[in-house]
Structures are given as C-alpha cells and as structure tokens.
Protein backbone atom coordinates (compact mmCIF):
# COMPACT_ATOMS: atom_id res chain seq x y z
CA UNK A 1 19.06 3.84 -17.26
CA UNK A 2 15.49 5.23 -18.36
CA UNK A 3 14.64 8.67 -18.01
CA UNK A 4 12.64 10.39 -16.04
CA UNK A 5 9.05 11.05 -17.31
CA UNK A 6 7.65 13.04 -14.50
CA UNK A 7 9.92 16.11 -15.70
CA UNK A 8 9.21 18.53 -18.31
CA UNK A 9 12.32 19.48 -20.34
CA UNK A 10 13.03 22.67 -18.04
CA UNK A 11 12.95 20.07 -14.90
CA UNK A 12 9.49 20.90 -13.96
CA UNK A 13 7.40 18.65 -12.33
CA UNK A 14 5.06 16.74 -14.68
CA UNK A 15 2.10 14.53 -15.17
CA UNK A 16 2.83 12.05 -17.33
CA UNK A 17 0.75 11.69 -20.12
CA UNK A 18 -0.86 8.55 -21.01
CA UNK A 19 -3.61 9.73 -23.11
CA UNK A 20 -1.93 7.43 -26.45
CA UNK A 21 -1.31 4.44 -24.16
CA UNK A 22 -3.31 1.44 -24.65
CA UNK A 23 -5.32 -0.10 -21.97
CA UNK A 24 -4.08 -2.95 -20.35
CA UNK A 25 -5.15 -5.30 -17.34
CA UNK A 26 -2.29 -3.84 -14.72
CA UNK A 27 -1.93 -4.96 -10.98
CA UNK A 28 0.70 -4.62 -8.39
CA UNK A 29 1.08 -6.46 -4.88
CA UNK A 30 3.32 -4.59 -2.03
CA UNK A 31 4.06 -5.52 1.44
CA UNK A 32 5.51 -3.99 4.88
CA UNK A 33 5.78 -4.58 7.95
CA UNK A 34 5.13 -3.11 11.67
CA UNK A 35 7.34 -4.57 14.85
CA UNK A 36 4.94 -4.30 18.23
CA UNK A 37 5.50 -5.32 21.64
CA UNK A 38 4.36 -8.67 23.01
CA UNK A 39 1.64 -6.78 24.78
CA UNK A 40 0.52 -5.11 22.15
CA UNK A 41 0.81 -8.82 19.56
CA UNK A 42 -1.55 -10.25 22.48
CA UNK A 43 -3.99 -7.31 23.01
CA UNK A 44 -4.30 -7.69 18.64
CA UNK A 45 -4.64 -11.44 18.35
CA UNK A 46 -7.61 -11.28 21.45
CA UNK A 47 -9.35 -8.35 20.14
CA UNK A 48 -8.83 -6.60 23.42
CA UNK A 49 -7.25 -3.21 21.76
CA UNK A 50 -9.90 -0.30 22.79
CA UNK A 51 -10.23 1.46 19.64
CA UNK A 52 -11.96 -1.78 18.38
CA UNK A 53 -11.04 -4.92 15.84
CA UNK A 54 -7.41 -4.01 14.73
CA UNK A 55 -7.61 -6.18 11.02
CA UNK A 56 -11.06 -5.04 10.25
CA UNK A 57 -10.37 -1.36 10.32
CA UNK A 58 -6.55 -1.65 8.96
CA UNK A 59 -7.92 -3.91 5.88
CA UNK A 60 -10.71 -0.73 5.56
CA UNK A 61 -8.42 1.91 5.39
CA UNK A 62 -5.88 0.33 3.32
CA UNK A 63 -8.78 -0.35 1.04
CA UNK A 64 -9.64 3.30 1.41
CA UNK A 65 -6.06 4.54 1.11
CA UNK A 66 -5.89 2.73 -2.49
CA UNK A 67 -8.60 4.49 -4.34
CA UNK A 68 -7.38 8.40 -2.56
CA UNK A 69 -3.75 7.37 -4.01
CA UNK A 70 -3.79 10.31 -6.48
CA UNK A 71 -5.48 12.83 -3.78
CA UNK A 72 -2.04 12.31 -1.50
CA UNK A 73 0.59 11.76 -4.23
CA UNK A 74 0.55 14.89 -6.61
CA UNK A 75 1.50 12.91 -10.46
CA UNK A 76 -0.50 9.89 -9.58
CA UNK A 77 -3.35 9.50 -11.97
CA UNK A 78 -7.23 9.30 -10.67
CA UNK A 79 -7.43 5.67 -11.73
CA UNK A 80 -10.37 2.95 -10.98
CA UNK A 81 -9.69 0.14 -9.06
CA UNK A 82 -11.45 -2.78 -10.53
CA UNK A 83 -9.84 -4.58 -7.06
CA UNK A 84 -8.60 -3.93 -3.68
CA UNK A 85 -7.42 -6.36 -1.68
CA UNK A 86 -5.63 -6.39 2.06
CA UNK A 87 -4.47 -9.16 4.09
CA UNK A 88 -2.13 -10.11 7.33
CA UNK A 89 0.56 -12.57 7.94
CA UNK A 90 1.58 -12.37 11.89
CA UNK A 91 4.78 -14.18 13.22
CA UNK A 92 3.41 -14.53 17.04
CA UNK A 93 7.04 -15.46 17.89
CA UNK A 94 8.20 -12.48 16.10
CA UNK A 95 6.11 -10.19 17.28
CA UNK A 96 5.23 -8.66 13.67
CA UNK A 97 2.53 -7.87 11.30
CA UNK A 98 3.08 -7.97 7.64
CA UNK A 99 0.66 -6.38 5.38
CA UNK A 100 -0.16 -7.51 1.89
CA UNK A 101 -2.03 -4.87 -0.95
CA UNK A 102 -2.88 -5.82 -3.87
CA UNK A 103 -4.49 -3.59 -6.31
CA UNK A 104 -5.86 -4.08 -10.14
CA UNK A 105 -7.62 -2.06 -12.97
CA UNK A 106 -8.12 -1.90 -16.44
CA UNK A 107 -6.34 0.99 -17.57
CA UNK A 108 -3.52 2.89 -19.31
CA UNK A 109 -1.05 3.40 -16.05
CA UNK A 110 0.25 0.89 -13.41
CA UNK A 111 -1.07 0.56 -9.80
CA UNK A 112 2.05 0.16 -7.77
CA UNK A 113 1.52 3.09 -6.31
CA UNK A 114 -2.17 2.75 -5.20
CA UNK A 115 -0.88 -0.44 -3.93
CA UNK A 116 1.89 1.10 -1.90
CA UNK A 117 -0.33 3.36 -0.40
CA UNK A 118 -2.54 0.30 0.78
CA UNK A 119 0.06 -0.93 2.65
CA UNK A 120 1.07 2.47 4.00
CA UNK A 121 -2.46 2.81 5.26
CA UNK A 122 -2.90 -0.38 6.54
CA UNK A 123 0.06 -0.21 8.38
CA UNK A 124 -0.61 3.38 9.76
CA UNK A 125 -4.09 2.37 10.90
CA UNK A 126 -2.05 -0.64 13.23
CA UNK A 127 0.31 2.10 14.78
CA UNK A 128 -2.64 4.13 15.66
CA UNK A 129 -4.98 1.87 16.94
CA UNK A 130 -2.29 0.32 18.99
CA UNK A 131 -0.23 2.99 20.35
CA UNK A 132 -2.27 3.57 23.48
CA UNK A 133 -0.59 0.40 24.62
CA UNK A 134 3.15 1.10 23.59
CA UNK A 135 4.25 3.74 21.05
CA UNK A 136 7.35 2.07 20.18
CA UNK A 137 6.60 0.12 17.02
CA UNK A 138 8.47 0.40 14.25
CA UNK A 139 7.31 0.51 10.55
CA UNK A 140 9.56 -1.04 7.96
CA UNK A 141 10.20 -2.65 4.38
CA UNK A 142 7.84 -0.88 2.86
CA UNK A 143 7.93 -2.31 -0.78
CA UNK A 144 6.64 -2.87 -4.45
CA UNK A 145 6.71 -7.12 -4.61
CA UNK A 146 5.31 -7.31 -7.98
CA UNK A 147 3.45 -5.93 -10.22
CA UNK A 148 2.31 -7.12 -14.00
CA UNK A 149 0.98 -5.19 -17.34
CA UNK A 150 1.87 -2.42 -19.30
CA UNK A 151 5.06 -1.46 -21.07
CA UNK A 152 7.53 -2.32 -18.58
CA UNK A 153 6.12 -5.86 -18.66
CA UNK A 154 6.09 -7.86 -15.23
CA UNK A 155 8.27 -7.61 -12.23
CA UNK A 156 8.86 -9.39 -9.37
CA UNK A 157 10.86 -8.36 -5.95
C-alpha cells in the first residue's frame, strides 16, 4: 500500500512537492456518464434545448474546467495544459451521454485530475442546460480510464 503524500507528518494537509521531479510528457483520459429522459435525448440530438447547442458549450466548459483544476481542488498543482480535449458518445436507445476528457502537459505531476474535472464539467454543463426539460438525470461513473507518464508508469481502467 503506498503512503499518503498529501500529509505532512503531523497529518496536516499538504502540497506535494515536486520541485526534484523530472519532467515528463503525462496525460490522463476519464469518462462519465449522465442518464436523461427521452425528451430531453431528442430535444439534445435536434438542437432544440433553449439555452442553446448542448455539445458546443459542454465541450467549452469541460475545456474550461481543465485548466481551473487547481483553483477548485486545494493540492492540485497550477499546471499547463499543452492539450484539452472533450468528446460525446450517445446511446439513443439508452438514453445516455458519455463524456470523454483527455488532458496532456509537459510537466513534473500527472493530469488525472484536470482530466476528471473535464468530465465533471462537461457533464454539469448537460444537467444544466437540460434541466428545464426534466430535472431527473442522473450523473454517474465518474472515472480515471487511463492515464500515462511519470513515476507510477501507465495505467489503464
């Protein structure tokens, strides 16, 4: 089991410090999903939702919500993206949206979280540019599918 580095030795809460790590190439891809009503799944796919083009401002603000990672998550490091990238899968039968982030940079710390927040975003933007229709979509499995660089090497979910 590793230990945890964003802890001082008195259990304080920490940034970690990466000022002796080497720079690396690092990215990280994450996905989730958001569950929506057949009306709602229609009013998306015919750009008929009010507030305007659903994937164009969702792919924005996940954009967005990558580079503000470290303004919303306290130990995140200020990092910069050297790519940002958000994309959709639906399942019309399904009635579901998945969202895609990835994120990359040249750096000295990984970018799964910037990446989670993407998705986060992205997903968040959906809900609220939707709910005027139907409120009851649900937001789920939020999570890190791979990511590669750095110490801990590569991973894949």
């Amino acid at each position: 089991m590793s230990e945890f580095t964003h802890f001082d030795e008195k259990g304080n809460a920490r940034m970690v410090d990466v000022s002796d790590k080497e720079v690396t190439r690092r990215s990280a891809t994450a996905q989730g999903t958001i569950s929506v009503s057949r009306e709602v799944m229609d009013a998306v796919l015919g750009r008929k939702v009010k507030k305007g083009d659903v994937f164009t401002v969702a792919q924005t603000a996940g954009i967005m919500g990558t580079k503000r990672t470290s303004d919303i998550i306290p130990m995140c490091h200020p990092l910069s993206l050297t790519n940002a990238e958000i994309r959709f899968e639906t399942d019309e039968d399904a009635c579901t949206i998945t969202v895609f982030c990835t994120a990359v940079t040249d750096g000295k710390t990984g970018v799964e979280m910037e990446a989670l927040t993407g998705v986060s975003t992205a997903l968040l933007t959906v809900y609220d540019m939707c709910k005027a229709i139907d409120k009851r979509m649900v937001i789920s499995d939020i999570h890190l599918v791979s990511k590669t660089g750095g110490k801990s090497g590569d991973f894949s979910f």
